[in-house]
Protein backbone atom coordinates (compact mmCIF):
# COMPACT_ATOMS: atom_id res chain seq x y z
CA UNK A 1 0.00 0.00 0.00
CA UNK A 2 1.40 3.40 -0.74
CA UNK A 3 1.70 6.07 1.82
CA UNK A 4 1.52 9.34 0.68
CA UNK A 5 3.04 12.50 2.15
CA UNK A 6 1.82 13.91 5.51
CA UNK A 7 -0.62 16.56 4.93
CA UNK A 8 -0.27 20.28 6.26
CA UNK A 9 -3.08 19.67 8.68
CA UNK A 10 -0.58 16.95 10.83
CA UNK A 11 0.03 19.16 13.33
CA UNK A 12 -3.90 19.64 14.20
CA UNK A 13 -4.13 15.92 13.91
CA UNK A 14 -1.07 15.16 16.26
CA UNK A 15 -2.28 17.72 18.92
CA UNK A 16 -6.37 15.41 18.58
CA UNK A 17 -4.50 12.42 19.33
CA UNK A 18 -2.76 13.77 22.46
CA UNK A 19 -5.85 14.98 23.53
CA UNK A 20 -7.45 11.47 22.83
CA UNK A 21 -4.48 10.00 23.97
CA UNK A 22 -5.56 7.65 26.63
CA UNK A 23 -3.30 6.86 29.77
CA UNK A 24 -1.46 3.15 29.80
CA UNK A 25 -3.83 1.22 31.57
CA UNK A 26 -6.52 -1.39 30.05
CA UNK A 27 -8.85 -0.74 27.56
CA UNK A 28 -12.03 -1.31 29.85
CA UNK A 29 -10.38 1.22 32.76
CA UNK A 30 -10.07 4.27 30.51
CA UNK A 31 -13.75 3.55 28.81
CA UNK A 32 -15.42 5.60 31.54
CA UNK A 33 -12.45 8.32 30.90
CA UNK A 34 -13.73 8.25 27.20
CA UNK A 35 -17.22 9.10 28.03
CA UNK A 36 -16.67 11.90 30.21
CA UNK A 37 -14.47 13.57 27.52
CA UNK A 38 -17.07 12.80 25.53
CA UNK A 39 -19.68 13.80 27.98
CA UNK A 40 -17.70 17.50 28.28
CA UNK A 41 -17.53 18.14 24.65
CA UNK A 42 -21.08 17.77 24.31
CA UNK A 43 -21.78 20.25 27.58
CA UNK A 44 -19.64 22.44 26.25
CA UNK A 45 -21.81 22.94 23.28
CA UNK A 46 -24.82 22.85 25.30
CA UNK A 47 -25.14 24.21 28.58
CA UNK A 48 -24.08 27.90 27.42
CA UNK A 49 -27.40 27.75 25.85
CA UNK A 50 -28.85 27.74 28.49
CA UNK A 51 -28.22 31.61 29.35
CA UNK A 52 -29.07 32.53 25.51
CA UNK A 53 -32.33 31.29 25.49
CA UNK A 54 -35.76 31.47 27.80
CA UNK A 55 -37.03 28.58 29.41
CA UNK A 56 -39.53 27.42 27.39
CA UNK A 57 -37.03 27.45 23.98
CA UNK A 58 -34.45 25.87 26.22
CA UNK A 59 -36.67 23.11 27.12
CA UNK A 60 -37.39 22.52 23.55
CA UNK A 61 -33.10 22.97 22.64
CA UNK A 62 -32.59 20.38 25.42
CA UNK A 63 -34.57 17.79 23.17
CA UNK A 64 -32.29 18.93 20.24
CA UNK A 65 -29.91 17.53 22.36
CA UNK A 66 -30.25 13.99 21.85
CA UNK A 67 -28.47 13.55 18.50
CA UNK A 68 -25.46 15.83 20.06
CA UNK A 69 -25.61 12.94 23.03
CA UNK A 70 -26.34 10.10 21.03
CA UNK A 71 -23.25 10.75 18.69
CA UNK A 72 -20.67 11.47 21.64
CA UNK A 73 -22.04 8.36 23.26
CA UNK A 74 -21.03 6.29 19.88
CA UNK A 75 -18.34 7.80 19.11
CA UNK A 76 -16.48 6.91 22.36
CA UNK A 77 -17.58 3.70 21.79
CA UNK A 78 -16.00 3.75 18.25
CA UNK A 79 -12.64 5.29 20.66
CA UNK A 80 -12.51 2.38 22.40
CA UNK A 81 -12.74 0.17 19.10
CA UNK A 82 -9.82 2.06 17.71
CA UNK A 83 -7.58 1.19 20.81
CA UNK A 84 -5.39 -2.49 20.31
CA UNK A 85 -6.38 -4.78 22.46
CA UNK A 86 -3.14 -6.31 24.19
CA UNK A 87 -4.58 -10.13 23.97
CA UNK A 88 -5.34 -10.13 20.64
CA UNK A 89 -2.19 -8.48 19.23
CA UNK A 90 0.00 -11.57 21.38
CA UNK A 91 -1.83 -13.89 19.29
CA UNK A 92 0.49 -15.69 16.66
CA UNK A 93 0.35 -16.26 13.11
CA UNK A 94 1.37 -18.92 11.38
CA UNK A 95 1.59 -19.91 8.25
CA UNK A 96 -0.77 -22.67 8.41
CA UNK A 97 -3.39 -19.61 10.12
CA UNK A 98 -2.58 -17.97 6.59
CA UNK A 99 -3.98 -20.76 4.19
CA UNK A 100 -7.03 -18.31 3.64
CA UNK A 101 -9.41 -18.13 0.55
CA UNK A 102 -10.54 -14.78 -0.61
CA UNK A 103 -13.59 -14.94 -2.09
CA UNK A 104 -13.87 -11.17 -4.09
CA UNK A 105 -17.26 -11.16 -5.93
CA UNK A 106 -16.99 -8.39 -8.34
CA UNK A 107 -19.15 -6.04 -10.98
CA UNK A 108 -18.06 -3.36 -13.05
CA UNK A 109 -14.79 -1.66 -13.42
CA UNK A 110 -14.27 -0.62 -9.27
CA UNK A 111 -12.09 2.25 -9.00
CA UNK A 112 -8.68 1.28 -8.21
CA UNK A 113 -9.62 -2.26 -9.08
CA UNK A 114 -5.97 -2.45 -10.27
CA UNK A 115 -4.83 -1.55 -7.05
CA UNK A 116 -6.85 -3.12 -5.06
CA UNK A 117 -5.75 -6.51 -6.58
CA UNK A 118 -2.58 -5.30 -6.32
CA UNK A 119 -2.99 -5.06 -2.52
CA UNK A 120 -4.23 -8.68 -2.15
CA UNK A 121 -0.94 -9.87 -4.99
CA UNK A 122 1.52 -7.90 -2.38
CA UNK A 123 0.31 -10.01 0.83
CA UNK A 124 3.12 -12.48 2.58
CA UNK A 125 1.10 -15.65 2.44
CA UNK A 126 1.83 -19.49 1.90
CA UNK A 127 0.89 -20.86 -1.50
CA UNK A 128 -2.08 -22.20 0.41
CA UNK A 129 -3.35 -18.11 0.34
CA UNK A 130 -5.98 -18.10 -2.57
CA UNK A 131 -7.91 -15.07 -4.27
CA UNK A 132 -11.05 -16.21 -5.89
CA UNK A 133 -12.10 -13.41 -8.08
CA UNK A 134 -15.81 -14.13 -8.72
CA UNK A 135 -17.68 -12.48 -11.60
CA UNK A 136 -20.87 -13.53 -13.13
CA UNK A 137 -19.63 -12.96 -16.99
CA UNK A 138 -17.01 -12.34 -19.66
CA UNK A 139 -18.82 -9.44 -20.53
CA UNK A 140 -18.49 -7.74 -17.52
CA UNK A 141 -16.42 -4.85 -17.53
CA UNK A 142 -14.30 -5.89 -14.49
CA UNK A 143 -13.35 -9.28 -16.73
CA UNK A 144 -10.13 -7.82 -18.50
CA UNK A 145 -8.79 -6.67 -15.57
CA UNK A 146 -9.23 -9.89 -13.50
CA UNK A 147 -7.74 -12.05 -16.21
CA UNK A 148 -4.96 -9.82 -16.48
CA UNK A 149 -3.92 -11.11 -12.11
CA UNK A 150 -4.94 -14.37 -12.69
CA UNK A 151 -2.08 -14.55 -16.08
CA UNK A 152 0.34 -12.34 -13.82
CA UNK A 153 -0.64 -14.72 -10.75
CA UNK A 154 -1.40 -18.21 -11.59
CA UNK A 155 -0.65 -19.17 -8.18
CA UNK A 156 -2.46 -16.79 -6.18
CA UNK A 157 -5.67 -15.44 -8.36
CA UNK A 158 -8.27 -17.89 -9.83
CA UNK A 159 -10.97 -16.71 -12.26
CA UNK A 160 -14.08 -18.38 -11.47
CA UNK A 161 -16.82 -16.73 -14.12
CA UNK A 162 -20.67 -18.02 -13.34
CA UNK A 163 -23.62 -17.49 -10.63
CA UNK A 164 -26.49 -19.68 -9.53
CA UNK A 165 -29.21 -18.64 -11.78
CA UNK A 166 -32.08 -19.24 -8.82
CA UNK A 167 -30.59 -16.76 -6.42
CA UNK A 168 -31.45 -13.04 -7.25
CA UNK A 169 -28.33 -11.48 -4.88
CA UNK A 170 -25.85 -10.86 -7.35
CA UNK A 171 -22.91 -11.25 -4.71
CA UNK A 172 -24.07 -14.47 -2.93
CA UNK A 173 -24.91 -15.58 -6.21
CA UNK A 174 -21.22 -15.19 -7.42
CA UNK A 175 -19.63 -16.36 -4.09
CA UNK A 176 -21.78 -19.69 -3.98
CA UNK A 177 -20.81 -20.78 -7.57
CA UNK A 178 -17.61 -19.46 -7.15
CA UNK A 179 -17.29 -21.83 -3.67
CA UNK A 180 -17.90 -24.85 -5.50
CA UNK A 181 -14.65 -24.59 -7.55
CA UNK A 182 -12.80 -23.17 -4.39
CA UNK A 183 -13.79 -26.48 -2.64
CA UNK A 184 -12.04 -28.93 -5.54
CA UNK A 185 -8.43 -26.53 -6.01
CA UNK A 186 -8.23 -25.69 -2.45
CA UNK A 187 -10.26 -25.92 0.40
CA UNK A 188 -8.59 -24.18 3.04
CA UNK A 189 -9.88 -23.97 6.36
CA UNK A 190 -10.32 -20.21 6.76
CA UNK A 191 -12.73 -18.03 4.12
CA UNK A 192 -12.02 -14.33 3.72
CA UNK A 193 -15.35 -12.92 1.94
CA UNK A 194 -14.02 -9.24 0.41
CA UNK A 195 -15.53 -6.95 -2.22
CA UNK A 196 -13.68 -5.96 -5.05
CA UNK A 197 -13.66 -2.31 -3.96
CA UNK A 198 -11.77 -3.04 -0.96
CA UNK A 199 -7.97 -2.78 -0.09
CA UNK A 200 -6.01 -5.20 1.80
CA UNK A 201 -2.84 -5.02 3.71
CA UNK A 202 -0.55 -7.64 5.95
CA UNK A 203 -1.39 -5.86 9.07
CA UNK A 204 -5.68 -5.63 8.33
CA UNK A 205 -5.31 -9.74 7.11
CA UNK A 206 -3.42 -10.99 10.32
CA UNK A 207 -5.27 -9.09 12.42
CA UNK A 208 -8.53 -10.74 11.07
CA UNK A 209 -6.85 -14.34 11.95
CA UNK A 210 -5.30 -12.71 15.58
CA UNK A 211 -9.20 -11.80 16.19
CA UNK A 212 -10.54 -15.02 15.08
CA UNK A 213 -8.34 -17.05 17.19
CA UNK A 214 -8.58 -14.88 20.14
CA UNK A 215 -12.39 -15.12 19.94
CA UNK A 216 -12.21 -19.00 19.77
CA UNK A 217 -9.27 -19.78 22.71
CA UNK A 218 -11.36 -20.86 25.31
CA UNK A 219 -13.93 -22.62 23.43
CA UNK A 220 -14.51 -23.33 19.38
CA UNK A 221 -18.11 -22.10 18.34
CA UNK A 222 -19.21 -20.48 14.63
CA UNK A 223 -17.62 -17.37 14.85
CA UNK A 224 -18.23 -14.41 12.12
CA UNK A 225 -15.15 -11.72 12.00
CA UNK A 226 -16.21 -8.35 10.63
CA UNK A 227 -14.73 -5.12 10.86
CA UNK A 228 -15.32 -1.03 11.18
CA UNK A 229 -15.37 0.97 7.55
CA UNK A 230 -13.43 3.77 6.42
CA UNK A 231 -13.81 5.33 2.83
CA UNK A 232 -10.63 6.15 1.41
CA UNK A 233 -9.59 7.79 -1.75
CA UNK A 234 -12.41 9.33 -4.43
CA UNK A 235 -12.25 12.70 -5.71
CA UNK A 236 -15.83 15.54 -5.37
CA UNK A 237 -17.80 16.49 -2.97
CA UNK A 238 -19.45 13.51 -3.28
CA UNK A 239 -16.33 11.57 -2.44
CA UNK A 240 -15.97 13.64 0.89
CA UNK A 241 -19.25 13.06 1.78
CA UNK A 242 -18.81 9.39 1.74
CA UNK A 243 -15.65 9.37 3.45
CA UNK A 244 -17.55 11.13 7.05
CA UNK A 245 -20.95 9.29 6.05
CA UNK A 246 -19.55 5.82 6.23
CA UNK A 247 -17.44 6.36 9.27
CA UNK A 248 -20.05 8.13 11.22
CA UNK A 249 -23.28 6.38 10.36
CA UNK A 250 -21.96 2.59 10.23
CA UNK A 251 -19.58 2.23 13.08
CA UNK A 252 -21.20 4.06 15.58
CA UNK A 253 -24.49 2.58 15.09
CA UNK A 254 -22.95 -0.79 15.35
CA UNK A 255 -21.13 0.36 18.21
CA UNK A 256 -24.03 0.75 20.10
CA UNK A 257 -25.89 -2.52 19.44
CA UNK A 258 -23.28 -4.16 20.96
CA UNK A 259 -23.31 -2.23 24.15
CA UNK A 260 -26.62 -3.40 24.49
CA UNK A 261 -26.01 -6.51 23.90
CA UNK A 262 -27.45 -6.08 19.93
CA UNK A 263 -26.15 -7.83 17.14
CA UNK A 264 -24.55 -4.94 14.39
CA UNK A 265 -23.00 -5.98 11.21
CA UNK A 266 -20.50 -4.49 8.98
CA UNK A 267 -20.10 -5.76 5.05
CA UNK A 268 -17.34 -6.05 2.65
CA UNK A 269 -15.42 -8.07 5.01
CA UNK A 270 -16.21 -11.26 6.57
CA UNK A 271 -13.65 -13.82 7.88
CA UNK A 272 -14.87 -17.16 8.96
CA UNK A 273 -13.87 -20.94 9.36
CA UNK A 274 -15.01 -22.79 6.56
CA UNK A 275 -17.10 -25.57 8.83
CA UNK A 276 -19.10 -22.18 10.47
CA UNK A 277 -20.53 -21.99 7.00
CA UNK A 278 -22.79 -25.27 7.41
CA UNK A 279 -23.90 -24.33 11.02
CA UNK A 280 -25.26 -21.26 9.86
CA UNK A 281 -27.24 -23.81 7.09
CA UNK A 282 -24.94 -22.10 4.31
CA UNK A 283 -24.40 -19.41 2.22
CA UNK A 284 -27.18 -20.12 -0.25
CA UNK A 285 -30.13 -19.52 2.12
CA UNK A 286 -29.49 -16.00 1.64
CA UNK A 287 -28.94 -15.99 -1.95
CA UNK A 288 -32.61 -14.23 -2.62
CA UNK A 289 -32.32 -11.28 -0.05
CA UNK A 290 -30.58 -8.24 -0.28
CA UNK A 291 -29.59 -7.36 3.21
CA UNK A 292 -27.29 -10.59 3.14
CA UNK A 293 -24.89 -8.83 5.91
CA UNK A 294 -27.33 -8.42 8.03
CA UNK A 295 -28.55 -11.76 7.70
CA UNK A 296 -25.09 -13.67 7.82
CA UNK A 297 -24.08 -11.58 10.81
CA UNK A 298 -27.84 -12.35 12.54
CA UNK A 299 -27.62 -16.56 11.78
CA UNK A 300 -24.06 -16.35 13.63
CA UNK A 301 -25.22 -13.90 16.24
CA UNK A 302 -27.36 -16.53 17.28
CA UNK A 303 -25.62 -19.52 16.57
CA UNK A 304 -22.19 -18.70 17.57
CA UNK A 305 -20.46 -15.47 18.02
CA UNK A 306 -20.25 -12.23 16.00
CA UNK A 307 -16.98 -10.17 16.73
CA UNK A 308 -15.49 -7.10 15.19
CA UNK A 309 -12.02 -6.46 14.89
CA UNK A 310 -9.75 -3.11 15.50
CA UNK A 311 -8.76 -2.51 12.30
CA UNK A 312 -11.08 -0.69 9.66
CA UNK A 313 -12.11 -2.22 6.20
CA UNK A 314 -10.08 0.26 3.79
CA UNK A 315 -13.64 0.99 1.63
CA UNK A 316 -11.94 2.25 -1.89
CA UNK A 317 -13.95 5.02 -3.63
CA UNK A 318 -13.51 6.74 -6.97
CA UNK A 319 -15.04 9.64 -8.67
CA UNK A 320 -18.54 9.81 -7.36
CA UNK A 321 -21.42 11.99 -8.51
CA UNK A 322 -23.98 13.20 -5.51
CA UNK A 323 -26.48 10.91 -7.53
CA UNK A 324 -24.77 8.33 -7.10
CA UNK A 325 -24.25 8.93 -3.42
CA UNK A 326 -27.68 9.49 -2.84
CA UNK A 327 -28.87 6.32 -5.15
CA UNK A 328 -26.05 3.83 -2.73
CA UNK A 329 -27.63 5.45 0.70
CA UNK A 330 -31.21 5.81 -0.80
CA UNK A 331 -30.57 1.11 -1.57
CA UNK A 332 -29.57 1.14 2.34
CA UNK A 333 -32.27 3.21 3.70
CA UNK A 334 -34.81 0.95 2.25
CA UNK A 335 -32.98 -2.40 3.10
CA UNK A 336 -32.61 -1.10 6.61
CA UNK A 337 -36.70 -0.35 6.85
CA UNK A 338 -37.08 -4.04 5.73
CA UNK A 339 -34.82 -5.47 7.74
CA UNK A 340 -35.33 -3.14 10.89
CA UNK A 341 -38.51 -1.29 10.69
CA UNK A 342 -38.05 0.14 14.62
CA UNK A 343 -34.83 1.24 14.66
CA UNK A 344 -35.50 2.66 11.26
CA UNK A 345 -38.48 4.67 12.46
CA UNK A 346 -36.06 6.21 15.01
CA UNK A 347 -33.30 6.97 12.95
CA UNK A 348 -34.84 10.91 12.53
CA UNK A 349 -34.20 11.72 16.12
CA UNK A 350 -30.41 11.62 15.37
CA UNK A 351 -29.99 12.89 11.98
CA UNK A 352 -31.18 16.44 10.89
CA UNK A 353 -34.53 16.04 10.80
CA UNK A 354 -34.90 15.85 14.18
CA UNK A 355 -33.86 19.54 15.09
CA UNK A 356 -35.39 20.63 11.43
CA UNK A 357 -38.91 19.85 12.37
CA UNK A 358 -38.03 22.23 15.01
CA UNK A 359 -36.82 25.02 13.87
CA UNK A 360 -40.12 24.43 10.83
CA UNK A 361 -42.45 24.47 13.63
CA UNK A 362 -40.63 27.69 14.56
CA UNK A 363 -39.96 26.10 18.60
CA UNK A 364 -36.74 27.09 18.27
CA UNK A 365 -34.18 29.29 16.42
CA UNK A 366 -32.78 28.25 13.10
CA UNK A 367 -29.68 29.20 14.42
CA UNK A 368 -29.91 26.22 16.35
CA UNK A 369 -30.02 24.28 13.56
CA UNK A 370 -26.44 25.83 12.69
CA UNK A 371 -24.93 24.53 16.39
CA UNK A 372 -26.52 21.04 15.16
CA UNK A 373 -24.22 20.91 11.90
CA UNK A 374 -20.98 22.09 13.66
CA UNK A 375 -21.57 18.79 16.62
CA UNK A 376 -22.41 16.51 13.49
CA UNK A 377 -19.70 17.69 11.50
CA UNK A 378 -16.98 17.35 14.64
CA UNK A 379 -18.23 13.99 15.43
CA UNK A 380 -17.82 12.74 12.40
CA UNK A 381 -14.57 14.02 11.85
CA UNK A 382 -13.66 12.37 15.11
CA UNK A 383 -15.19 9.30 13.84
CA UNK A 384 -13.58 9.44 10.21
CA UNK A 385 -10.02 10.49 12.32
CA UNK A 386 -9.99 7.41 14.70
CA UNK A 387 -9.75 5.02 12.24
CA UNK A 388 -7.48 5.75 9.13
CA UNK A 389 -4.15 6.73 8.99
CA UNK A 390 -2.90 10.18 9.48
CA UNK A 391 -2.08 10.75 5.78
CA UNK A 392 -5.37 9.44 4.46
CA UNK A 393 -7.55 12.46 6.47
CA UNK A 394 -8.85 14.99 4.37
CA UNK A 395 -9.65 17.95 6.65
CA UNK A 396 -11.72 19.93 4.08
CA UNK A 397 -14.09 16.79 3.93
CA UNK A 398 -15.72 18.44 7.36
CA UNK A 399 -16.94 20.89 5.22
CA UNK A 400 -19.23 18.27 3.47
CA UNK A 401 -21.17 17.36 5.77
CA UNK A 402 -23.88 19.54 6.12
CA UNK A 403 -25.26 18.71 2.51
CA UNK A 404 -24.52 14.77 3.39
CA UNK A 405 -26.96 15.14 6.33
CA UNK A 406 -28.95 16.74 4.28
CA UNK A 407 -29.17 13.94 1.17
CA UNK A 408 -28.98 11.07 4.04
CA UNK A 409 -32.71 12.64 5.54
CA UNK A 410 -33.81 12.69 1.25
CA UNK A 411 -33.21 9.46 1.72
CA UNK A 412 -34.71 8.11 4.34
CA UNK A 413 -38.28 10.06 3.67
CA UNK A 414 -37.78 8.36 0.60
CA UNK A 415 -37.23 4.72 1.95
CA UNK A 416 -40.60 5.76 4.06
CA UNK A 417 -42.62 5.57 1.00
CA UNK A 418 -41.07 3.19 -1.86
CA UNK A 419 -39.13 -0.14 -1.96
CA UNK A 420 -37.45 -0.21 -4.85
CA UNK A 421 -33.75 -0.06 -5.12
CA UNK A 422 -31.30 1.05 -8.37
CA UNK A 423 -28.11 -2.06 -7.77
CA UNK A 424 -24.75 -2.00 -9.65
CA UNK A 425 -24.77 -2.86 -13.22
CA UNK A 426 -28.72 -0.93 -13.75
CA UNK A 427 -30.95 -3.34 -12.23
CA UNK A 428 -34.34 -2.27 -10.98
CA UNK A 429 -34.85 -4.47 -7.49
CA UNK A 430 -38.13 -4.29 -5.73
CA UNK A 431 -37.62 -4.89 -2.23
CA UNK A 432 -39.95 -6.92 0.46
CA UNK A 433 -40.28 -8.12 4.13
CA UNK A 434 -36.71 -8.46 5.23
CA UNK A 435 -34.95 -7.36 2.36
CA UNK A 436 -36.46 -10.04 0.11
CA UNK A 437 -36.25 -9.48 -3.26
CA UNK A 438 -39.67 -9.55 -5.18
CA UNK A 439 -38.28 -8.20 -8.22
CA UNK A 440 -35.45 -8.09 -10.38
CA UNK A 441 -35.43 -6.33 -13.72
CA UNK A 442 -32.82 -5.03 -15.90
């Protein structure tokens, strides 16, 4: 992976970390240290408020509060993520942990696809280490490309073009058929289930095996490793807005369903033993709904064990139109409604149209609406910061999120009243009761 030159903003960045810097003491001793920084920054914002406004509009600002709260709350929890845990860096690897089969399903030309490749071609491995790249024809536009590794790589990349024609998920469509063949040139014990638009590195890959093994020392059940997501690269606004929306809607969310003791599920990386897939009753069952993440990471939630590593998923994104922003978080709104219509129903009490309906209703000032944007737009910086490298931030991209908000609320009103979905490659999907698909069209 190439690291690029430290940008001017470092020294801002070094003197965040020193000020998230946590004392040298274990990670569940400073938690409650997290959450009254956290807990500060949010007073700070708030309480002066108080002495601005009269009662009544203060009563109604305090409610406002809740997505301030909410976000500092999830965002320490995302803090702690970000910290190594001691007992799972001791793990070893060894080369026998590293006989691993990536299954990449893959559509379209990805940006960076080269690279991306490239990332998996550069990885210290055994011979045992596999890349499946999975694509459902010649035609596709990805197909050069992927012949191209698998000439340069005989060893390491395998072509497997095909899909099961009775499942209507394009990606567990791809990986199933693409399984079959992995079973008779391979059949390694450990699956590594990555998108094509995702980098690897030798650090993000052993730490998947350190957090597997860790998870499974004192006794062997199914066990589903997924991890945080960071966007990285991509060029427009659109780009930036990507970057702080995936950071700041997906981790912190998932973050707190497991504080409660929730199952939350991140996709474009899974890493699993290849005898979990049959307790789970296989990959196939979900081949005909399109919320498969959730529904992979709910089967081992209850069968086994669901864990998330440290380490981020290094999302790669490319030149992005905001159509094409809104048309990817428009697909999610709706699978989340059909997947989790309460939480879904909520989700406007800590987004912007929460204190919008508000400042409509003329309760409260629309300047509020301003101190609402600068919290969301710190956060998610925060959020964005904790988890990539110092010379992959972009500090400009907290500029972008006041219109990503903005889109993100578009989007969910729209989820409210439709269920159909735009997918990669221009098909039309109509969308049922937990994510089913009803419909498929070109």
């Amino acid at each position: 992976m190439s690291v690029s030159k430290v940008p001017p903003n470092g020294r801002i960045l070094k003197w965040a970390s020193q000020f998230v810097a946590a004392p040298e003491v274990g990670v569940n001793n400073i938690f409650f240290l997290d959450l009254l920084k956290w807990a500060a920054f949010a007073i700070f914002f708030y309480v002066p408020t108080y002495y601005l406004m009269d009662l009544n509009t203060f009563i109604y600002f305090a409610a406002l509060a809740m997505p301030g709260f909410f976000f500092a709350f999830a965002t320490s929890l995302v803090w702690k993520r970000a910290r190594r845990i001691p007992a799972v860096e001791a793990m070893p690897v060894t080369a026998k942990d590293l006989h691993i089969s990536v299954l990449k399903p893959m559509c379209d030309l990805d940006p960076r696809l080269r690279e991306n490749l490239e990332s998996f071609a550069n990885l210290s491995a055994p011979d045992e280490f596999q890349v499946f790249m999975c694509l459902a024809r010649e035609s596709d536009s990805g197909y050069p490309v992927a012949a191209e590794f698998a000439k340069r790589y005989p060893k390491r990349f395998k072509l497997v073009v095909g899909s099961e024609p009775d499942l209507g998920n394009p990606k567990i469509s791809q990986v199933v058929h693409a399984m079959e063949k992995e079973t008779k040139l391979s059949c390694n014990p450990f699956l590594w289930i990555s998108e094509s638009n995702v980098e690897a590195s030798q650090e993000f890959m052993e730490h998947l095996v350190k957090t597997w093994k860790h998870a499974n020392v004192e006794n062997r059940t199914p066990t589903l490793v997924h991890a945080p997501l960071v966007g990285v690269y991509g060029n427009g606004i659109a780009a930036r807005m990507e970057r702080m929306c995936l950071s700041s809607e997906f981790n912190p969310l998932a973050e707190v369903a497991y504080y409660f003791d929730k199952f939350g599920v991140i996709g474009k990386t899974y890493f699993l033993h290849r005898d979990d897939v049959e307790q789970i009753g296989g990959l196939r069952r979900f081949g005909n709904f399109l919320g498969e993440d959730h529904l992979i990471g709910e089967a081992f939630y209850r069968s086994g064990r669901l864990v998330c590593c440290n380490l981020a998923t290094r999302n790669v994104l490319g030149d992005m139109s905001i159509w094409s922003f809104f048309s990817r978080h428009a697909r999610w709104a709706v699978m989340r409604r059909a997947l989790q219509t309460g939480p879904f129903v909520l989700e406007p009490l800590i987004n912007v149209l929460w204190p919008a309906v508000f400042v409509l209703a003329r309760l409260i000032p629309s300047w509020c609406l301003i101190i609402y944007f600068i919290i969301r737009s710190t956060l998610d910086f925060v959020n964005y910061v904790l988890l990539v490298p110092e010379e992959d931030v972009h500090f400009l991209d907290i500029l972008a999120v006041p219109l990503k908000e903005i889109l993100i609320a578009a989007a969910w009103i729209r989820a409210c009243f439709v269920r159909i979905v735009h997918w990669r490659g221009g098909q039309i999907i109509t969308v049922g009761p937990e994510s089913t698909i009803v419909h498929k069209a070109d």
